[in-house]
N, C-alpha and C. Protein backbone atom coordinates (compact mmCIF):
# COMPACT_ATOMS: atom_id res chain seq x y z
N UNK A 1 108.76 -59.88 -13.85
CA UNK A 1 107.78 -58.92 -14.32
C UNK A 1 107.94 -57.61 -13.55
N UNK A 2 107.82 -56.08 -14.35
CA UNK A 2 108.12 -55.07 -13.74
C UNK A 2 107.12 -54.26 -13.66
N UNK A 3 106.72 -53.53 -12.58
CA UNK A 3 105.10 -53.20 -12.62
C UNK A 3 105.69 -51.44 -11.91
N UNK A 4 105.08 -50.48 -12.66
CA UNK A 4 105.95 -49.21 -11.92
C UNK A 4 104.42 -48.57 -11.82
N UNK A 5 104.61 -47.80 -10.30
CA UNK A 5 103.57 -47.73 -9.55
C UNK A 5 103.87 -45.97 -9.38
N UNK A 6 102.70 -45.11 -9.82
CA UNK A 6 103.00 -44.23 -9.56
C UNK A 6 101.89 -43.39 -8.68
N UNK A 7 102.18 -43.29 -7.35
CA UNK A 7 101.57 -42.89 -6.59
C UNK A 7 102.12 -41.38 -5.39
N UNK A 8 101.81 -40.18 -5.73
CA UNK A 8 101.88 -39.37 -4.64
C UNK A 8 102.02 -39.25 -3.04
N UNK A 9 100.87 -40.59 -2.42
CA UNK A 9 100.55 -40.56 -1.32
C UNK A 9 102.06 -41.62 -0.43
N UNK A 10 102.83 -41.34 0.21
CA UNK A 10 104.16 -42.07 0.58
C UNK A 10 103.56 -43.04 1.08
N UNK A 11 103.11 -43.53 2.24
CA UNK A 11 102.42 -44.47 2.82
C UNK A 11 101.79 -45.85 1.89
N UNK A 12 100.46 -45.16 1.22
CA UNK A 12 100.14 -45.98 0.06
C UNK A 12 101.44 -46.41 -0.91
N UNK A 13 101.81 -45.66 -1.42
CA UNK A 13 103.12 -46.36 -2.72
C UNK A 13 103.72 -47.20 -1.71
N UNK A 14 104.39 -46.94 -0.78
CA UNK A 14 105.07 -48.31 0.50
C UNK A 14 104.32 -49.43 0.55
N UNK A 15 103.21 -49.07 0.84
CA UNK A 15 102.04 -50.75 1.61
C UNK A 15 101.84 -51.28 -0.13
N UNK A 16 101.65 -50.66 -1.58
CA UNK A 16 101.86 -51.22 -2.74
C UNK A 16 103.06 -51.75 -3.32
N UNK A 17 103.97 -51.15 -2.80
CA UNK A 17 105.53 -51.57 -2.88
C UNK A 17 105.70 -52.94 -2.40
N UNK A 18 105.41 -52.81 -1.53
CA UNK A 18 105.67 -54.40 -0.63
C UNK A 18 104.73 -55.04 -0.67
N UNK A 19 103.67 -55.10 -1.18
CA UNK A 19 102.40 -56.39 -1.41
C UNK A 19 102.65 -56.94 -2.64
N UNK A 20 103.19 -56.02 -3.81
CA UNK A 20 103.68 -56.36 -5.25
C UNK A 20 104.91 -56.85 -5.09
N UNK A 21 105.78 -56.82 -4.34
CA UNK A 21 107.12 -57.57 -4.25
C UNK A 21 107.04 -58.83 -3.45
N UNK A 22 106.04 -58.54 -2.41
CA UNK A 22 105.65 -59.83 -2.16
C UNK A 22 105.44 -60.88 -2.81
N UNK A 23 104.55 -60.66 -3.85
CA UNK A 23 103.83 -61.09 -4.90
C UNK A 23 104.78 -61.66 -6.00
N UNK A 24 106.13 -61.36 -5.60
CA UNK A 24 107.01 -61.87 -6.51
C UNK A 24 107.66 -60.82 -7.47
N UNK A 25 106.91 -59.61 -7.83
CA UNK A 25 107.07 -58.53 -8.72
C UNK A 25 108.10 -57.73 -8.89
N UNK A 26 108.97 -57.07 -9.50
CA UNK A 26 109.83 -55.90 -9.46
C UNK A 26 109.27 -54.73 -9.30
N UNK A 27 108.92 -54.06 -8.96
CA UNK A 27 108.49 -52.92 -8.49
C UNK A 27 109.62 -51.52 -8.63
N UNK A 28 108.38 -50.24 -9.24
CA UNK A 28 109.51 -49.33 -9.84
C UNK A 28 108.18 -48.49 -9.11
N UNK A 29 108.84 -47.87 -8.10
CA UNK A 29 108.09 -46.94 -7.07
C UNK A 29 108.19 -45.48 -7.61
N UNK A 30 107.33 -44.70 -8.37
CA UNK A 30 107.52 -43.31 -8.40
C UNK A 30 106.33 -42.43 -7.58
N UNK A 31 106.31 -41.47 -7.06
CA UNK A 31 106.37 -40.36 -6.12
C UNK A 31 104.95 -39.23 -7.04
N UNK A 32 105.76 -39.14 -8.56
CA UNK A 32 104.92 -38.22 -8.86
C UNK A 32 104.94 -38.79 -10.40
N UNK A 33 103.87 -38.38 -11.24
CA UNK A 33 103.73 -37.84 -12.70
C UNK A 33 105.15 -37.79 -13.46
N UNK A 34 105.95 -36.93 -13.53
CA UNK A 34 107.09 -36.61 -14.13
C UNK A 34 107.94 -37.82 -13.79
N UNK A 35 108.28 -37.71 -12.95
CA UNK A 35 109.22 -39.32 -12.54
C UNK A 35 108.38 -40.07 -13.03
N UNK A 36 107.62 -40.56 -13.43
CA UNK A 36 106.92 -41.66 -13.89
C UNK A 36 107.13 -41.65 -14.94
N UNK A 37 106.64 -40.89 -16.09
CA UNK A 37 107.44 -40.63 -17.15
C UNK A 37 108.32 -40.84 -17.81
N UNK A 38 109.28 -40.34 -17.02
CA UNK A 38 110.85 -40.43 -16.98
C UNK A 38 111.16 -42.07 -17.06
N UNK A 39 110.60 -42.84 -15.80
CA UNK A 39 110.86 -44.06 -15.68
C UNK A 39 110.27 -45.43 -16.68
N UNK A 40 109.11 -44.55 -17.53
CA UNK A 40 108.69 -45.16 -18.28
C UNK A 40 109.30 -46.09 -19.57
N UNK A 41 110.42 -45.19 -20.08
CA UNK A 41 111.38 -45.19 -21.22
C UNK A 41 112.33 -45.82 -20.95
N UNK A 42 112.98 -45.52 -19.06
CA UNK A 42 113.95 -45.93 -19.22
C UNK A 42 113.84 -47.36 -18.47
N UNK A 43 112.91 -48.39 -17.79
CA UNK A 43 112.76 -49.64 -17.43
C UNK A 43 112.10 -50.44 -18.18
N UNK A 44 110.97 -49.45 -19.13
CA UNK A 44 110.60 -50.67 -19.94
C UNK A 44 109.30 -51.56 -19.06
N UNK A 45 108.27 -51.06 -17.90
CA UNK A 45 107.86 -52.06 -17.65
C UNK A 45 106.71 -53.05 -17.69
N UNK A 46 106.16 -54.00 -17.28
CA UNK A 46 105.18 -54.85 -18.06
C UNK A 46 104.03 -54.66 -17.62
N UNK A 47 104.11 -53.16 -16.55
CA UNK A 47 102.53 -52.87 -16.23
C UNK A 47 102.69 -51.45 -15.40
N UNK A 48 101.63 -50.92 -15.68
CA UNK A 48 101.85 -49.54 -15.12
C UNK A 48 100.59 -49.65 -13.74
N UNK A 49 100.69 -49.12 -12.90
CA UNK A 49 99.25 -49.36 -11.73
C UNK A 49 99.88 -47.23 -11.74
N UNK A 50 99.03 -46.55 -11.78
CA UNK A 50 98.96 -45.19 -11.60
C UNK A 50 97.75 -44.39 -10.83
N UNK A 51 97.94 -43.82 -9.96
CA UNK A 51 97.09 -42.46 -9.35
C UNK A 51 96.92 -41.66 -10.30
N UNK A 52 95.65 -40.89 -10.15
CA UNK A 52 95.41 -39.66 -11.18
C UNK A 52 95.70 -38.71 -10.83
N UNK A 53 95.10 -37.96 -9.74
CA UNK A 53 95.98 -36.82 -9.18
C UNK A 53 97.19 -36.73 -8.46
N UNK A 54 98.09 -36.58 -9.34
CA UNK A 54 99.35 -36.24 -8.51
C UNK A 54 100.35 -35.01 -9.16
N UNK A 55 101.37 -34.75 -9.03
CA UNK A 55 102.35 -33.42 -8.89
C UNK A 55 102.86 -33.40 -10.34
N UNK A 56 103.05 -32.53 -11.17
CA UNK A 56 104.08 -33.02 -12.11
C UNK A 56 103.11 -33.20 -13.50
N UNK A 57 102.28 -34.26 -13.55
CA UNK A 57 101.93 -35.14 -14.93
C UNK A 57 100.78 -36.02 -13.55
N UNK A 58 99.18 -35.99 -14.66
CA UNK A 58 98.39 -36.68 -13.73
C UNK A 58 98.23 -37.91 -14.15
N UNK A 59 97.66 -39.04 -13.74
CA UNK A 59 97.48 -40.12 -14.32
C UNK A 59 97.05 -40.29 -15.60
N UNK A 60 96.35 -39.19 -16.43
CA UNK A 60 95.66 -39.42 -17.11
C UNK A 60 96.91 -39.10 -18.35
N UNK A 61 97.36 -38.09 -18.01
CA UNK A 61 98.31 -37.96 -18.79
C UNK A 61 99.93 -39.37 -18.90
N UNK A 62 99.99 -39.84 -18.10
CA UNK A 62 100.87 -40.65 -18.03
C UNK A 62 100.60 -42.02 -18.62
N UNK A 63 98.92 -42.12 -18.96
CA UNK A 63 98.11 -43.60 -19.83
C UNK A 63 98.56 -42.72 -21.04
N UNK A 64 98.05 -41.82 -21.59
CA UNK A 64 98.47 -41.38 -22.41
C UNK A 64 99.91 -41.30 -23.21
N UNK A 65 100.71 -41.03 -22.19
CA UNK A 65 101.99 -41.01 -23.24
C UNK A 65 102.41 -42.21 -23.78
N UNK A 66 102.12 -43.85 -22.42
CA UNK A 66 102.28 -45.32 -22.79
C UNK A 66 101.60 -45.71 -24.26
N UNK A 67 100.38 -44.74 -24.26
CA UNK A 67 99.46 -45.15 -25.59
C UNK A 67 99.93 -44.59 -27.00
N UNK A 68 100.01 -43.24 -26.67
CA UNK A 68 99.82 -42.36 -27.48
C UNK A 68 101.72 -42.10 -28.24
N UNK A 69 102.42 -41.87 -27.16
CA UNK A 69 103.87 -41.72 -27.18
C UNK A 69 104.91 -42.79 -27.46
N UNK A 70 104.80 -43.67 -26.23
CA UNK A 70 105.67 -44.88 -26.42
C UNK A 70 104.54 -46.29 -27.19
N UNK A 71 103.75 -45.96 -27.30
CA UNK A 71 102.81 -47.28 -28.30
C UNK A 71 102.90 -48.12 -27.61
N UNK A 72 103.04 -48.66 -26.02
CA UNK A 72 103.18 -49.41 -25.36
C UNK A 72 101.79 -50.50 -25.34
N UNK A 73 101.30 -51.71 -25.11
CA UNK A 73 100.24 -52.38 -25.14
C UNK A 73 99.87 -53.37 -23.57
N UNK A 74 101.04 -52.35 -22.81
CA UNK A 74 101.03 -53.23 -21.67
C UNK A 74 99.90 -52.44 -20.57
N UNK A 75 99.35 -53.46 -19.78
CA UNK A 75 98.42 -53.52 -18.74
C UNK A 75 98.34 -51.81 -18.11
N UNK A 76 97.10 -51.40 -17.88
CA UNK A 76 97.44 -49.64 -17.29
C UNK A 76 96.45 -50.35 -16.18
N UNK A 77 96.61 -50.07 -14.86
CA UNK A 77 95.54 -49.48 -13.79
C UNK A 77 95.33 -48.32 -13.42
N UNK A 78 94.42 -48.20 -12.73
CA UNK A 78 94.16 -46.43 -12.72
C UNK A 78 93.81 -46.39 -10.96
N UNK A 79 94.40 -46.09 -10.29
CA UNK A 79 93.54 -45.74 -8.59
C UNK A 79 93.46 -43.95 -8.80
N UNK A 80 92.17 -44.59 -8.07
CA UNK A 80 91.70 -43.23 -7.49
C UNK A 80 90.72 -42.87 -6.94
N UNK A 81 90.68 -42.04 -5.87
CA UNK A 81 89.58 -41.31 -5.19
C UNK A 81 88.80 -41.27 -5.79
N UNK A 82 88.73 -40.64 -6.53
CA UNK A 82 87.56 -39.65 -7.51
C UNK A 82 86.38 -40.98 -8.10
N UNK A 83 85.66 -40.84 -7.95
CA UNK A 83 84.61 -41.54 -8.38
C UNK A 83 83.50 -40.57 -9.65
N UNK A 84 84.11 -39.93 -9.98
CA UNK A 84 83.58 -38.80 -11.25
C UNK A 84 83.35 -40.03 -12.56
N UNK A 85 82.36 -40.08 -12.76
CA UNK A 85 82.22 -40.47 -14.02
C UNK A 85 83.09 -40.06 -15.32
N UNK A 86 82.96 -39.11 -15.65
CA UNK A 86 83.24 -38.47 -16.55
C UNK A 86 85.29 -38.93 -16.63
N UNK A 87 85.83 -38.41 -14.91
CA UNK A 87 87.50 -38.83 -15.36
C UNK A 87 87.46 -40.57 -15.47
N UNK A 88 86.70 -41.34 -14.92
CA UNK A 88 86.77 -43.06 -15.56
C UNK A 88 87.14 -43.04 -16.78
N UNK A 89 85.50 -42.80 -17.74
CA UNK A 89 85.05 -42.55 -19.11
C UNK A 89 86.63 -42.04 -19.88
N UNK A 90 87.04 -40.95 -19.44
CA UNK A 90 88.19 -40.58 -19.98
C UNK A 90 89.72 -41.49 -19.73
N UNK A 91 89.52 -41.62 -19.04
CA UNK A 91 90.92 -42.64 -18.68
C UNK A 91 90.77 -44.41 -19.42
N UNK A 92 89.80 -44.90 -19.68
CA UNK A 92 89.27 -45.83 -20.35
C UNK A 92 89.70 -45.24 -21.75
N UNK A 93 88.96 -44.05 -22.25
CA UNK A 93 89.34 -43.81 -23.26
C UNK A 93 90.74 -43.55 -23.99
N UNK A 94 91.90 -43.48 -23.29
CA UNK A 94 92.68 -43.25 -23.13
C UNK A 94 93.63 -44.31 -23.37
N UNK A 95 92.68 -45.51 -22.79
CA UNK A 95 94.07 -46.60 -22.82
C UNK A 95 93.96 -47.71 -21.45
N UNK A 96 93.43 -46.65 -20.30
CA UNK A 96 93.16 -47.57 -19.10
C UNK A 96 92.69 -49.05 -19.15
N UNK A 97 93.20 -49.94 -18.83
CA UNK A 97 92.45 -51.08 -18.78
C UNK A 97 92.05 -51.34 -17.69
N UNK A 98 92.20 -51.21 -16.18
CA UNK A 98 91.48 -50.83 -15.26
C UNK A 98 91.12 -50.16 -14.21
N UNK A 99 90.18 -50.09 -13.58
CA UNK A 99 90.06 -48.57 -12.77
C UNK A 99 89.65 -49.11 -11.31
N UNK A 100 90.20 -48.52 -10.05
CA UNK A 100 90.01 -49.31 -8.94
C UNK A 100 89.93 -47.69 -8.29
N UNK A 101 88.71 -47.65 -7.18
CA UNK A 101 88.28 -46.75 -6.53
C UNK A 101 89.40 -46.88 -5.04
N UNK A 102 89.75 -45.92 -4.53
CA UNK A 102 90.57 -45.91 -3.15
C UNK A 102 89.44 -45.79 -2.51
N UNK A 103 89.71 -45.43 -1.42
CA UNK A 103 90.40 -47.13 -0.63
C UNK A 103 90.07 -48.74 -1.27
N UNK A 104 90.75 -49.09 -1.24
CA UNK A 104 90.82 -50.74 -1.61
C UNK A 104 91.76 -51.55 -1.20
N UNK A 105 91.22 -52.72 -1.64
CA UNK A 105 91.98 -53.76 -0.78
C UNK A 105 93.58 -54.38 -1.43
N UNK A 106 94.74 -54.72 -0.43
CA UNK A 106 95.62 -55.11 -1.31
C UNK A 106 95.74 -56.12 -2.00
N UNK A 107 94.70 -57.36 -1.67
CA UNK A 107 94.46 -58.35 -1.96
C UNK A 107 93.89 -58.93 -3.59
N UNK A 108 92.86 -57.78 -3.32
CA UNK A 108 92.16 -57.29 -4.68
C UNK A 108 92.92 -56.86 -5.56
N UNK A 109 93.99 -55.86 -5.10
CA UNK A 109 94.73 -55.63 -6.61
C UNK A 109 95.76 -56.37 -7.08
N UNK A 110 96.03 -56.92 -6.15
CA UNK A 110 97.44 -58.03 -6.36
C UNK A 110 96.38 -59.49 -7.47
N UNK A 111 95.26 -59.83 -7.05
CA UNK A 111 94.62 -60.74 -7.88
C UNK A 111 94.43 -59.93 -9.21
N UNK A 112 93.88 -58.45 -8.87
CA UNK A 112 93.72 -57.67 -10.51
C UNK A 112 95.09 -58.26 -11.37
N UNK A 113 96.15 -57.73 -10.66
CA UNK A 113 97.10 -57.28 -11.10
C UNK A 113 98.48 -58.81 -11.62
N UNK A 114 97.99 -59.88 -11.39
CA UNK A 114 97.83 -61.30 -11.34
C UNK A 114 97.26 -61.88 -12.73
N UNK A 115 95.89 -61.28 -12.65
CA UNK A 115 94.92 -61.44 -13.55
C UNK A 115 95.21 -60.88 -15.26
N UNK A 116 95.65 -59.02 -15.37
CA UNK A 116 96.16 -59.20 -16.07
C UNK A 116 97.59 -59.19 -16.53
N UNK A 117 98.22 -59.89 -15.75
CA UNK A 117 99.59 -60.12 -15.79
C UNK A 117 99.48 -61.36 -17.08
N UNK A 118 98.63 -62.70 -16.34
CA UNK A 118 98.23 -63.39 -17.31
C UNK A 118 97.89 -63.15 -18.77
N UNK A 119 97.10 -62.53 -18.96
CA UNK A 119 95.96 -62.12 -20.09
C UNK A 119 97.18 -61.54 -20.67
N UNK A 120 97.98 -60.48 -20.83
CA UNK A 120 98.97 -59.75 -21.29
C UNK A 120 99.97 -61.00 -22.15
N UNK A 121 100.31 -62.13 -21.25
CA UNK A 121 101.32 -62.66 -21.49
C UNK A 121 100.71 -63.64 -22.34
N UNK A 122 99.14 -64.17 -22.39
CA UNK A 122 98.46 -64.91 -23.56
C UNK A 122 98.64 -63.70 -24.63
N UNK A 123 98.29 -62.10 -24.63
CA UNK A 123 98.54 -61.78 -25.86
C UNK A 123 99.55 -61.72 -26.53
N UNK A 124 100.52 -62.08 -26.08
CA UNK A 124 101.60 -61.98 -26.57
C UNK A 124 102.34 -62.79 -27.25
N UNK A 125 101.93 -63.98 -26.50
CA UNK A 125 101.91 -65.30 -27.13
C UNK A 125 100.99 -65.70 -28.17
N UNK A 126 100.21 -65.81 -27.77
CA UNK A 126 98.84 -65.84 -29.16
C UNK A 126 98.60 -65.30 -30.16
C-alpha cells in the first residue's frame, strides 16, 4: 500500500515517513503542493495524508485535483494547524475524508490511517 504524504514542515514529513513505513507502508514523501501533484499521476497511490498550507499548491487544492481531476476514490487526510471552521467545512467538501488537528499523535494516525486503509479495500471489494 502507497500512502504519499505531503507535508512542508521537514521534521514532521521525517517522524511521518518513518511511523508509516514502520507500519509496513510505502511512503511517497513530498515537501510541497506542486510535487505532490506531480507525484500524484505518476505513483498512483492508495492514500493521500496532506498539509494545507504549504508552497506551490495548498492542501485544499491537491484533494481537489484527486477528486475533481484524476477521479481518484482513494482515502484523503487533511493535517493541520488551522482549526478554522470554515477551511474543515471546505476540505470535507472537497473530497477530504479526514481531518486531524496538529499537533497529534503518531499513533493516532497510523490507527486512522489503518482504519481507512481497511474500509477502502472493503470498497473495493464489495
Amino acid at each position: 500500500m502507497k500512502i504519499l504524504v505531503a507535508e512542508d514542515e521537514p521534521m514532521l514529513l521525517k517522524t511521518i515517513e518513518l511511523k508509516l513505513r514502520k507500519e509496513g507502508y510505502e511512503v511517497i514523501a513530498t515537501a510541497d503542493g506542486r510535487e505532490a501533484i506531480a507525484k500524484l499521476t505518476e505513483s498512483e497511490p492508495d492514500m493521500v495524508i496532506t498539509d494545507i498550507m504549504m508552497p506551490y499548491a495548498s492542501g485544499l487544492e491537491i484533494v481537489s485535483v484527486v477528486r475533481q481531476q484524476i477521479k481518484r476514490k482513494i482515502p484523503i487526510i487533511i493535517l493541520s494547524a488551522m482549526e478554522q471552521e470554515k477551511v474543515v467545512m471546505e476540505a470535507f467538501e472537497l473530497g477530504a475524508d479526514d481531518y486531524i488537528t496538529k499537533p497529534f499523535s503518531l499513533n493516532e494516525l497510523a490507527i486512522r490511517v489503518k482504519k481507512m486503509m481497511i474500509q477502502a479495500q472493503r470498497n473495493n471489494i464489495g
